[in-house]
C-alpha atoms as a PDB file:
ATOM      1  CA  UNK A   1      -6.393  16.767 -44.950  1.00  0.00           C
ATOM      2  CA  UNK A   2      -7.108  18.679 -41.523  1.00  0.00           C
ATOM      3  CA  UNK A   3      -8.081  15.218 -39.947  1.00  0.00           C
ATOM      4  CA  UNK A   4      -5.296  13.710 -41.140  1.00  0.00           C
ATOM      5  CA  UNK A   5      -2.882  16.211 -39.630  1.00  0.00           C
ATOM      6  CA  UNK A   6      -4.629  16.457 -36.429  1.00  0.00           C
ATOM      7  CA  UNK A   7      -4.633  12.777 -36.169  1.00  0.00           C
ATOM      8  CA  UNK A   8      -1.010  12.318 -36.771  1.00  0.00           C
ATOM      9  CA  UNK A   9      -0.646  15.389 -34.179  1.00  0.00           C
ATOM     10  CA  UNK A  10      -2.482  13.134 -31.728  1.00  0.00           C
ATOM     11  CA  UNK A  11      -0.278   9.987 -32.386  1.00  0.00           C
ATOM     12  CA  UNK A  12       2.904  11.569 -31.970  1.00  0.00           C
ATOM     13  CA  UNK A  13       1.789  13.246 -29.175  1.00  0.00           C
ATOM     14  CA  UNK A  14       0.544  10.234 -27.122  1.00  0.00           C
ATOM     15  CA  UNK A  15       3.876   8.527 -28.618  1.00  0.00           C
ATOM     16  CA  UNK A  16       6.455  11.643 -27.141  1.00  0.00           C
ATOM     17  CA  UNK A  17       4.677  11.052 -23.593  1.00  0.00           C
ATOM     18  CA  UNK A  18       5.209   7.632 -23.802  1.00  0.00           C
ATOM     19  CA  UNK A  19       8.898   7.504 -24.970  1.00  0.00           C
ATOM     20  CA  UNK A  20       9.311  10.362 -21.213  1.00  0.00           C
ATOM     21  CA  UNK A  21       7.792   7.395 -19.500  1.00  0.00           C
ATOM     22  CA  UNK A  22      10.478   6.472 -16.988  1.00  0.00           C
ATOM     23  CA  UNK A  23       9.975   2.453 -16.219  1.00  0.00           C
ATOM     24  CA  UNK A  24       9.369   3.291 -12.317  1.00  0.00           C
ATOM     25  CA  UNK A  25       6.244   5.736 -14.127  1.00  0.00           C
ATOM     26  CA  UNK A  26       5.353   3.203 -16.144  1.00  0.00           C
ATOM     27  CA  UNK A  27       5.735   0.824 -13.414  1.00  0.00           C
ATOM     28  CA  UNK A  28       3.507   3.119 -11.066  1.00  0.00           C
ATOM     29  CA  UNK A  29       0.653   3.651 -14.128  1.00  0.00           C
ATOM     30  CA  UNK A  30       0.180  -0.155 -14.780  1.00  0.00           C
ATOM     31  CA  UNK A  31      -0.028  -1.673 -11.096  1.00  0.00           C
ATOM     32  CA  UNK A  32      -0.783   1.453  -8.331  1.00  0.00           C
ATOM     33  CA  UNK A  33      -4.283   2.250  -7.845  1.00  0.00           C
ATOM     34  CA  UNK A  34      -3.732   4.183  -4.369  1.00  0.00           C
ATOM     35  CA  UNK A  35      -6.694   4.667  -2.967  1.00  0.00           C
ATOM     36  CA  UNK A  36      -8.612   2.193  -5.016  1.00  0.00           C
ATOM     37  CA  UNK A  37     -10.618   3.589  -7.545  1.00  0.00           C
ATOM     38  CA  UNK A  38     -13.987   2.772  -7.284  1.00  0.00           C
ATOM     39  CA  UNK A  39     -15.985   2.473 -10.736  1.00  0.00           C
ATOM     40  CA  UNK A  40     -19.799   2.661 -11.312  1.00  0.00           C
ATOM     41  CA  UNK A  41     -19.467  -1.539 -12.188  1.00  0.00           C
ATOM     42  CA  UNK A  42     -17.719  -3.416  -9.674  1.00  0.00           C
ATOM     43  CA  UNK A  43     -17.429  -5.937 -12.223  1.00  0.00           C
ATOM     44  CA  UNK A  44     -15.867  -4.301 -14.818  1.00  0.00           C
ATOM     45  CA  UNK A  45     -13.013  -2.843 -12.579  1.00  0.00           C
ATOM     46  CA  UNK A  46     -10.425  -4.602 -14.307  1.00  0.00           C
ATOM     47  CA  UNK A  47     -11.600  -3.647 -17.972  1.00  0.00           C
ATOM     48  CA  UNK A  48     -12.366   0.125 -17.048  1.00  0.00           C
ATOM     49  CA  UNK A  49      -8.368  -0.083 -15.188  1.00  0.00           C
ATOM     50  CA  UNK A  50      -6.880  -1.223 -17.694  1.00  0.00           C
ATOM     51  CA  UNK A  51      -8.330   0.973 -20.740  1.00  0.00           C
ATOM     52  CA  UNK A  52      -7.792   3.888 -18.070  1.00  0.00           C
ATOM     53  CA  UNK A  53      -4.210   2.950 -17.488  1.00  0.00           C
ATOM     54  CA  UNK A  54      -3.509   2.736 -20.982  1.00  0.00           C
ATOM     55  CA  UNK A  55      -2.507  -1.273 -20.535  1.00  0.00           C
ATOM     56  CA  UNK A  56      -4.715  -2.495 -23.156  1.00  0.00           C
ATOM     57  CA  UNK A  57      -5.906  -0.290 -26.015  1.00  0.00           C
ATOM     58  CA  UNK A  58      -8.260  -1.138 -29.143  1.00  0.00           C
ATOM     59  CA  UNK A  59      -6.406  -3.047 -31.974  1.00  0.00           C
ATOM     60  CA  UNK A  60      -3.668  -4.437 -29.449  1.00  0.00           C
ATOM     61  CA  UNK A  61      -3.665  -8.000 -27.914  1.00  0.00           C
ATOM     62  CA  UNK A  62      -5.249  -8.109 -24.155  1.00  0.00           C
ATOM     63  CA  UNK A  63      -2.471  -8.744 -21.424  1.00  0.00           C
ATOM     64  CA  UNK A  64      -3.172 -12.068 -20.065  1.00  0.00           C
ATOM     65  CA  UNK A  65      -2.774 -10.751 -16.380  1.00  0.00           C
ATOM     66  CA  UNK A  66      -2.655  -7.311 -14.676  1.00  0.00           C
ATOM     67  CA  UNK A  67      -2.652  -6.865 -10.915  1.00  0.00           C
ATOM     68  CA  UNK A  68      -3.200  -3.602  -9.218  1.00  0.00           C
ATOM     69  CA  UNK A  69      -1.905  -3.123  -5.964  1.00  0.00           C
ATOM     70  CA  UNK A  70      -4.127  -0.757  -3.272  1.00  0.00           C
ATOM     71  CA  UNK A  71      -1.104   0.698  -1.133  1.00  0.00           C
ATOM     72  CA  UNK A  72       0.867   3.858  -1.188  1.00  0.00           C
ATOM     73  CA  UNK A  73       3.937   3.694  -3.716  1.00  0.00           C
ATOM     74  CA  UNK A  74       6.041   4.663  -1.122  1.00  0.00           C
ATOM     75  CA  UNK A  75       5.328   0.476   0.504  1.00  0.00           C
ATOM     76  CA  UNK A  76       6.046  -0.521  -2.984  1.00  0.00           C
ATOM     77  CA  UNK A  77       9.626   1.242  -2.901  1.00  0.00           C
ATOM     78  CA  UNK A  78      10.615   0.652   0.881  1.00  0.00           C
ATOM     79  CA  UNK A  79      10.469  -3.183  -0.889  1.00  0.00           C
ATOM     80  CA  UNK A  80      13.945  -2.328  -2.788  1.00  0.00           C
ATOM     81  CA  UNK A  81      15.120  -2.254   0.872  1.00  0.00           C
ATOM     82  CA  UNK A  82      14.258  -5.756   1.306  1.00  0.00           C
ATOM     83  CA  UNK A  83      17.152  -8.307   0.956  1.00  0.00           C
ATOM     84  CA  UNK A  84      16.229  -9.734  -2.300  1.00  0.00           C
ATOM     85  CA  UNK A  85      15.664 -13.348  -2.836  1.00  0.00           C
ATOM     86  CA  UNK A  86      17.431 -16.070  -4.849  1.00  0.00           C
ATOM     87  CA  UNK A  87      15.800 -14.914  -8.562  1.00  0.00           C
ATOM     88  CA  UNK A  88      16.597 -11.407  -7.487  1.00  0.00           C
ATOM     89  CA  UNK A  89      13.455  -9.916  -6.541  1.00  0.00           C
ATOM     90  CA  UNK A  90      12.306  -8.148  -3.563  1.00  0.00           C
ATOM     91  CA  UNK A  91       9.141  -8.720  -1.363  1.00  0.00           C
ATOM     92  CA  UNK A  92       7.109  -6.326   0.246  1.00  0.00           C
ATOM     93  CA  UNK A  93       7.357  -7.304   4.530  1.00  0.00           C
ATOM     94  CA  UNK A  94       3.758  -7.246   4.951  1.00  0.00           C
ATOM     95  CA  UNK A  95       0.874  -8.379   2.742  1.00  0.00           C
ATOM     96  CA  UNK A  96      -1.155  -5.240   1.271  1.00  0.00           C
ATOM     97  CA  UNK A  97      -4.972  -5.303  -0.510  1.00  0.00           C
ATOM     98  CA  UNK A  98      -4.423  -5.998  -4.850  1.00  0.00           C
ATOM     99  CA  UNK A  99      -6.514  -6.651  -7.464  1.00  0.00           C
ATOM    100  CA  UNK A 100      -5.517  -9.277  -9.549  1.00  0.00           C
ATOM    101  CA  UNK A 101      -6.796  -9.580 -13.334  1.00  0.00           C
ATOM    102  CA  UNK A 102      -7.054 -12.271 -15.428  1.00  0.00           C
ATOM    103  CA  UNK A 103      -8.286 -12.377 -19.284  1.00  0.00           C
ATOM    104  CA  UNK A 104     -11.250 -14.633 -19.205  1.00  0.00           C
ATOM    105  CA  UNK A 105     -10.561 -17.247 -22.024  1.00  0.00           C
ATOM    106  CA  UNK A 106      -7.776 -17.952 -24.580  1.00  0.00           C
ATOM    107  CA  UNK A 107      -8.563 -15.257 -27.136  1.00  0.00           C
ATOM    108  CA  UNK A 108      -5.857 -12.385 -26.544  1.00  0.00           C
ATOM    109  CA  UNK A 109      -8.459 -10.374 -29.045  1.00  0.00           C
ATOM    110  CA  UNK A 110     -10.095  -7.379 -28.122  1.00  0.00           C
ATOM    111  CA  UNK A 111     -12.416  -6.772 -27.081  1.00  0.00           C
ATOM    112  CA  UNK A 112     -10.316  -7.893 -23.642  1.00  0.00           C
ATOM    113  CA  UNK A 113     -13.160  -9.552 -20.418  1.00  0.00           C
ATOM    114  CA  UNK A 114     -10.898 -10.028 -17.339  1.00  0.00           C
ATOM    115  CA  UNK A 115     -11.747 -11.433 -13.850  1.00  0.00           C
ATOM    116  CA  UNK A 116     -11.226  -9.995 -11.018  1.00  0.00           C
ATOM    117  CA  UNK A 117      -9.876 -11.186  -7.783  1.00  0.00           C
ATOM    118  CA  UNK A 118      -9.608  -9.479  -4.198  1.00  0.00           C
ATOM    119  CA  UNK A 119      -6.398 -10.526  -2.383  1.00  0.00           C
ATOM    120  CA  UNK A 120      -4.374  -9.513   0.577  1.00  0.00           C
ATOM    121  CA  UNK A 121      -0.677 -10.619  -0.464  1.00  0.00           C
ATOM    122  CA  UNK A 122       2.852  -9.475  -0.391  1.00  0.00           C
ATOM    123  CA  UNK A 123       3.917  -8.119  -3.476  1.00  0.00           C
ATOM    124  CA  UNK A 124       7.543  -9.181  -5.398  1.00  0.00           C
ATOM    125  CA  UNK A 125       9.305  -6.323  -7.330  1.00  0.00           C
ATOM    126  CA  UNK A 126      12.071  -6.137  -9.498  1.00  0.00           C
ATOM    127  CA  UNK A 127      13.896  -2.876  -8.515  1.00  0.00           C
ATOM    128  CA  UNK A 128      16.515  -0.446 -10.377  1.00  0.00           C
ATOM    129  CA  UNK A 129      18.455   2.311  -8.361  1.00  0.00           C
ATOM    130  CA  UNK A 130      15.875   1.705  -5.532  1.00  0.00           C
ATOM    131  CA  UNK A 131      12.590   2.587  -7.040  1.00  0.00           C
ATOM    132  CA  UNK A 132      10.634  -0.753  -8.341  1.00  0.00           C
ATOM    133  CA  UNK A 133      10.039  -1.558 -11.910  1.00  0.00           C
ATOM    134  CA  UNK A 134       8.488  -4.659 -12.373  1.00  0.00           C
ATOM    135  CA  UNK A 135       5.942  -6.557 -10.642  1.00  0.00           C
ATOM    136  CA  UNK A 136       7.407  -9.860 -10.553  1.00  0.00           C
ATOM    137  CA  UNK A 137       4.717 -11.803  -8.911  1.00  0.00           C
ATOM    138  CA  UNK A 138       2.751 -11.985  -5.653  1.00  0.00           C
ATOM    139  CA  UNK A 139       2.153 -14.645  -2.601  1.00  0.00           C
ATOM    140  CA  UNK A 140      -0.168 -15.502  -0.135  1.00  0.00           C
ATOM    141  CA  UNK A 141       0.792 -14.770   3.692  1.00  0.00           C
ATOM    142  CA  UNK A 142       2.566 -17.901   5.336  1.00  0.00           C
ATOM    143  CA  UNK A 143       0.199 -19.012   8.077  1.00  0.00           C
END
C-alpha cells in the first residue's frame, strides 16, 4: 500500500509541473539545447535528448521528428520581431547550428531509434505575445 501511495504521489506530482508548463517553457524544454549538450554517445544524442527532455517517455508513441536548436533563446524570441510570413510564422534573420531528429523506421513503438542530423538553418516559429511557441519548421540558407 506504501508503493502504491508513493507512486500515485509521483504521478501527480510530475502531472502538477506539467499542467505550470507555460507553452513558451514547454516550447524552450522540447527544442533549446543552449550550449549543446554533449553526451558520452554522439550517436545516441537524439535518444538521450529526448528521454532527458521528457519528449518521449516509455509506454508513449515516439515523435516522428524533434529538432533542437543550439542558440540562445533570446535569437529564438528576437524572431517574433520578424515580419511574419504568409502562413503566419516568423523566421529567425540568420541561420543558427540545430539538431534535427528523425525516428528511424515506421514503428512509432518504443523503444524510439532516431537519426541525427547537423544543420546550420534559420529556424520558423509560431509566436504568442512575443515569446515563440512552436517550432514550425526550418530552411536551408538561400545561396
Amino acid at each position: 500500500m506504501a508503493g502504491w501511495a508513493l507512486c500515485m504521489t509521483l504521478v501527480l506530482a510530475v502531472l502538477a509541473e506539467a499542467a505550470g508548463e507555460s507553452r513558451y517553457d514547454k516550447f524552450l524544454r522540447q527544442h533549446v539545447d543552449h550550449p549543446q549538450t554533449s553526451v558520452l554517445a554522439a550517436h545516441r544524442y537524439c535518444e538521450t535528448m529526448l528521454a532527458r527532455r521528457r519528449v518521449t517517455a516509455p509506454g508513449r508513441a515516439c515523435k516522428p521528428s524533434n529538432t533542437f536548436v543550439h542558440a540562445p533563446a533570446e535569437e529564438l524570441v528576437a524572431a517574433c520581431t520578424q515580419t511574419p510570413d504568409e502562413a503566419g510564422f516568423h523566421s529567425t534573420p540568420t541561420a543558427m547550428g540545430l539538431t534535427a531528429c528523425r525516428l528511424r523506421g515506421r514503428d512509432t513503438r518504443p523503444p524510439c531509434t532516431y537519426r541525427a542530423r547537423q544543420l546550420q538553418h534559420h529556424v520558423r516559429v509560431a509566436c504568442v505575445n512575443g515569446l515563440p511557441v512552436h517550432l514550425a519548421g526550418t530552411h536551408a540558407p538561400t545561396q
